[in-house]
Protein backbone atom coordinates (compact mmCIF):
# COMPACT_ATOMS: atom_id res chain seq x y z
CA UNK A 1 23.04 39.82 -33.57
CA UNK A 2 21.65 36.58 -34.88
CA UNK A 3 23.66 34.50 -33.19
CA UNK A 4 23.47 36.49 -29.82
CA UNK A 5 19.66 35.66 -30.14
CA UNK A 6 20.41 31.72 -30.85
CA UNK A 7 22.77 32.07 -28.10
CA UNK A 8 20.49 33.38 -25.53
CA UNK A 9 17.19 30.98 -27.37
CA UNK A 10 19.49 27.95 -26.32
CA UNK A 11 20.98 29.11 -22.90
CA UNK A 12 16.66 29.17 -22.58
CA UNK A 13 15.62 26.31 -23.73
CA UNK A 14 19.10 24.78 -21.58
CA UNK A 15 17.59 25.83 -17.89
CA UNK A 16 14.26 24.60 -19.37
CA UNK A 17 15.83 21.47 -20.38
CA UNK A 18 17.65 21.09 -16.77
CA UNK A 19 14.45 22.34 -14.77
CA UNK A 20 12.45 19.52 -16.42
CA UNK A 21 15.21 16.92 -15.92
CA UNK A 22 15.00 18.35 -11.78
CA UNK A 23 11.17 17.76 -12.02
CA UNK A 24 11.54 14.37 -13.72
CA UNK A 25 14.03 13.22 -10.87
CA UNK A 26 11.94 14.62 -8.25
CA UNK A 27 8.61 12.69 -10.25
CA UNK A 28 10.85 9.25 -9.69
CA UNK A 29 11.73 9.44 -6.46
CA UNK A 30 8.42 10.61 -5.33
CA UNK A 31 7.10 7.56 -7.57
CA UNK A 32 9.61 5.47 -5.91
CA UNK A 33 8.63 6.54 -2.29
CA UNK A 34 5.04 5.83 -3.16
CA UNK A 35 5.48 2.06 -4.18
CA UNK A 36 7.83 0.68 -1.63
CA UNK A 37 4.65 2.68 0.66
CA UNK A 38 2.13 0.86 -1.52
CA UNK A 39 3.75 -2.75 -1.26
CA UNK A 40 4.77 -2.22 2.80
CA UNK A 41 0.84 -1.80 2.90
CA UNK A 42 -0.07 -4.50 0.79
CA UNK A 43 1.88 -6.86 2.98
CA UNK A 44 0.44 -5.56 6.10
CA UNK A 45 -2.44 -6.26 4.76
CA UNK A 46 -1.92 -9.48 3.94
CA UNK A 47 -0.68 -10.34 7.32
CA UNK A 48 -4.14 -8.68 8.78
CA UNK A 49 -6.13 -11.09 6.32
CA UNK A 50 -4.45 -13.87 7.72
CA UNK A 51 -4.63 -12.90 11.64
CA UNK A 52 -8.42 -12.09 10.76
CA UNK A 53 -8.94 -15.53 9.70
CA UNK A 54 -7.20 -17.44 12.41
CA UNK A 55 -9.23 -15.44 14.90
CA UNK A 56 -12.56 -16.34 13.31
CA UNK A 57 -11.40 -20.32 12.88
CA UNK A 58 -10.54 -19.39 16.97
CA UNK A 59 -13.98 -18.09 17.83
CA UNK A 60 -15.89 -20.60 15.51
CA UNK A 61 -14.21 -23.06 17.02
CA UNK A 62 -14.84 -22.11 20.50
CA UNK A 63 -18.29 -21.11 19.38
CA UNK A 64 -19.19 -24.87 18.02
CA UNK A 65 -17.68 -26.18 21.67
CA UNK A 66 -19.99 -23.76 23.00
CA UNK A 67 -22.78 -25.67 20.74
CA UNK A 68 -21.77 -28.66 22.25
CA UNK A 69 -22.14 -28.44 25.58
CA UNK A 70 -25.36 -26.24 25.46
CA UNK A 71 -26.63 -29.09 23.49
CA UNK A 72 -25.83 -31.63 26.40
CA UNK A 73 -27.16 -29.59 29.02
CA UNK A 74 -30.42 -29.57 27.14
CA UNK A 75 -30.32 -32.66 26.60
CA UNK A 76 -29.77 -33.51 30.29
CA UNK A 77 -32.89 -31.07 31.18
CA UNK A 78 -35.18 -33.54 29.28
């Protein structure tokens, strides 16, 4: 009977054993979906930064031509 017991105690602790290898696998690839996610964002991101800038060097620029001329119109009023 003992060993019927062990026998049954480790058949157990052997679907245990192959459940939490399942969930471990599962864990990775869910952990592996997440950071390709995480860096494909990251990049994105990085692209938007640098669109973000060029558009503001774009409007300041146009904004300081703006400047300009303004400024010789006034100055022509005087």
């Amino acid at each position: 009977m003992d060993y019927l017991e062990k026998d049954k105690q480790f058949q157990e602790l052997k679907k245990f054993h192959d459940k939490l290898k399942f969930d471990c696998k599962d864990v990775k690839e869910a952990y592996d979906t997440l950071s390709r996610s995480i860096k494909a964002i990251q990049t994105e991101s990085l692209e938007n930064d640098k669109i973000v800038n060029l558009l503001k060097a774009t409007v300041m620029d146009k904004q300081t031509t703006i400047n300009i001329h303004l400024d010789t119109i006034t100055s022509f009023k005087k």
